[in-house]
Protein backbone atom coordinates (compact mmCIF):
# COMPACT_ATOMS: atom_id res chain seq x y z
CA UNK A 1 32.39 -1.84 -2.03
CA UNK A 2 30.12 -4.41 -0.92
CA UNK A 3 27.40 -5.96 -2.33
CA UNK A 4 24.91 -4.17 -0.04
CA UNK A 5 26.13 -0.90 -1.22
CA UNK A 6 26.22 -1.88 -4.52
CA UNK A 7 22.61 -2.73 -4.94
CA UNK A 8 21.63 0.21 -3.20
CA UNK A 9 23.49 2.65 -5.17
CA UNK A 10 21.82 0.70 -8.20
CA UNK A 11 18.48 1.23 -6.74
CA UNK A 12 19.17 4.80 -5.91
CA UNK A 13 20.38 5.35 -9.11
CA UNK A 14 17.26 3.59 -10.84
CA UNK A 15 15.04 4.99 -9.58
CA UNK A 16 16.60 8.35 -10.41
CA UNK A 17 16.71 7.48 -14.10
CA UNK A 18 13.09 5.83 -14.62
CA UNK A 19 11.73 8.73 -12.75
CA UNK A 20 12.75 10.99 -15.57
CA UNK A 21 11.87 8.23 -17.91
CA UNK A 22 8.39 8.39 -16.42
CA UNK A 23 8.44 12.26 -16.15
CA UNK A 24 9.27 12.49 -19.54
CA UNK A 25 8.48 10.17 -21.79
CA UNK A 26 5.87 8.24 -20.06
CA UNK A 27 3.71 10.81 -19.21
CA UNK A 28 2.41 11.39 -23.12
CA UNK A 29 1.73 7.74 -23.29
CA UNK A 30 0.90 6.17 -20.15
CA UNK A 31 -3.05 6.40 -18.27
CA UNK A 32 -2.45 8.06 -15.03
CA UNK A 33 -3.25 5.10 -13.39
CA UNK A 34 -0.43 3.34 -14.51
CA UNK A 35 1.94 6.70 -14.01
CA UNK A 36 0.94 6.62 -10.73
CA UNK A 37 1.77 2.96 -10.01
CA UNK A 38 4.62 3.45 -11.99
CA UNK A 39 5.74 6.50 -9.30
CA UNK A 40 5.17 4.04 -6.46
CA UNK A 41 7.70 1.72 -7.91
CA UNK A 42 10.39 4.47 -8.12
CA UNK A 43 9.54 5.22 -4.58
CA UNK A 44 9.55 2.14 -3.38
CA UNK A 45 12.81 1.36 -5.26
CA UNK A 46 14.54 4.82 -3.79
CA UNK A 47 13.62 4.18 -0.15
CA UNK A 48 15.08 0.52 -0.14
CA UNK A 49 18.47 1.27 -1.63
CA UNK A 50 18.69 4.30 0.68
CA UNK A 51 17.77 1.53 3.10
CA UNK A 52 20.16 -0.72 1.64
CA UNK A 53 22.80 1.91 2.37
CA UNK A 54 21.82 2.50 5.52
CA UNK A 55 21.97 -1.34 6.73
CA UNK A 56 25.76 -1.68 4.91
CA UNK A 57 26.97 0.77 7.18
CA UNK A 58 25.05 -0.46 10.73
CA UNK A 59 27.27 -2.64 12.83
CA UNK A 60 25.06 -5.54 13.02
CA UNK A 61 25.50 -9.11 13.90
CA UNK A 62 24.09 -10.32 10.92
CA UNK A 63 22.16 -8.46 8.07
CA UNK A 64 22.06 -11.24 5.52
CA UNK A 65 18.42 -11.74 6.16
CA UNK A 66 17.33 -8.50 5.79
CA UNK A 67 19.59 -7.59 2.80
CA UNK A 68 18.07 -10.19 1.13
CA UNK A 69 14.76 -9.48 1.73
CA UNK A 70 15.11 -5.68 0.46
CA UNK A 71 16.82 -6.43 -2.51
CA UNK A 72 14.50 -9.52 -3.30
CA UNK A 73 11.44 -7.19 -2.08
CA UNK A 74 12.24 -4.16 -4.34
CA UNK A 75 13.12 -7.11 -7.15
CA UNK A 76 9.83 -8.42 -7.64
CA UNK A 77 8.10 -5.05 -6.13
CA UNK A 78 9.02 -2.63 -8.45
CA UNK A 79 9.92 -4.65 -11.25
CA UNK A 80 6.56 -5.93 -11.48
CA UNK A 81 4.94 -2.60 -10.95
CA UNK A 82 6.95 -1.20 -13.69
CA UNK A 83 6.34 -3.92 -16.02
CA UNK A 84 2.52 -4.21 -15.29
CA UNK A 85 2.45 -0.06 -16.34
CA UNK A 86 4.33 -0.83 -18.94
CA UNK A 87 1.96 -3.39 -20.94
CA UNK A 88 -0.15 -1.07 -23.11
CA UNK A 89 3.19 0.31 -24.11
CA UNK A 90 4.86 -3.00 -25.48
CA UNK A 91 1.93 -4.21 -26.14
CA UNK A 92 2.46 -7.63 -24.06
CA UNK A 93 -0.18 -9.03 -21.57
CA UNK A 94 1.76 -9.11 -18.11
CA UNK A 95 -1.38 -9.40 -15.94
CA UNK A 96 0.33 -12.69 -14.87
CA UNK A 97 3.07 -10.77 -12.88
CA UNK A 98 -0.10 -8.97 -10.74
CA UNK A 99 0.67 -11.64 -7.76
CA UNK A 100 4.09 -10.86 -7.91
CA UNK A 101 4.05 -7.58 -6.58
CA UNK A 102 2.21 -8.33 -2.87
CA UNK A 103 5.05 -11.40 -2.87
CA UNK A 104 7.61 -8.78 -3.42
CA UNK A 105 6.07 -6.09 -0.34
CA UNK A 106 5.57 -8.95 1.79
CA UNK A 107 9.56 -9.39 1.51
CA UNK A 108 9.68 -6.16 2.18
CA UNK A 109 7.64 -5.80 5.17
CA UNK A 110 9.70 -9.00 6.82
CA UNK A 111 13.05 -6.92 5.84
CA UNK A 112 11.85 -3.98 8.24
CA UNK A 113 10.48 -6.38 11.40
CA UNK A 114 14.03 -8.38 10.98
CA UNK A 115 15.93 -4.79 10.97
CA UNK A 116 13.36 -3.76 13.92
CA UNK A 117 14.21 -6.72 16.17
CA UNK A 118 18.09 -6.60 15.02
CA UNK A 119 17.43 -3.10 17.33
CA UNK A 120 15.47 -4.46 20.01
């Protein structure tokens, strides 16, 4: 297995297991708000390792680029939108990560126009 598919079965399953984190055991605790931003996160997460998946097994010249920009997009994406609806629960002030997460979806946008031109 390669490291593509590794880090999108990862993702995949992530996103599986802090969805029924939030469903469960967030829900009593966290504002809606930030279980709602905590949802997009999941999503976000789920959609790039399916992606991730889905560029390991397209015959491409080269998908380096846009490996590395989904994996380093959902990194700092997600990670940072979990952690920011996380704060009031560990009771750490994270409002320093906020710039990380547009960083992170830029990465992610580039990752889709390099995979759109790969096809063009």
């Amino acid at each position: 297995m390669n490291t593509l598919e590794i880090f999108g079965i990862s993702f995949a399953l992530l996103s599986v297991i802090f969805g029924a984190f939030g469903a469960h055991l967030l829900k009593k605790t966290l504002p809606e708000t930030a279980l709602q931003s905590f949802e997009v996160g999941i999503r976000y997460m789920m959609y790039h390792g399916l992606a991730l998946l889905l560029v390991s097994s397209l015959q491409l010249e080269d998908n380096a680029w846009i490996s590395r920009l989904f994996i380093g997009g959902t990194l700092l994406f997600s990670f940072s939108i979990f952690f920011l609806s996380l704060q009031s629960v560990i009771k750490f002030n994270l409002k320093w990560l906020g710039p990380v997460t547009p960083i992170g979806g830029l990465l992610l946008v580039m990752g889709w126009i390099v995979l759109l031109f790969k096809f063009i």
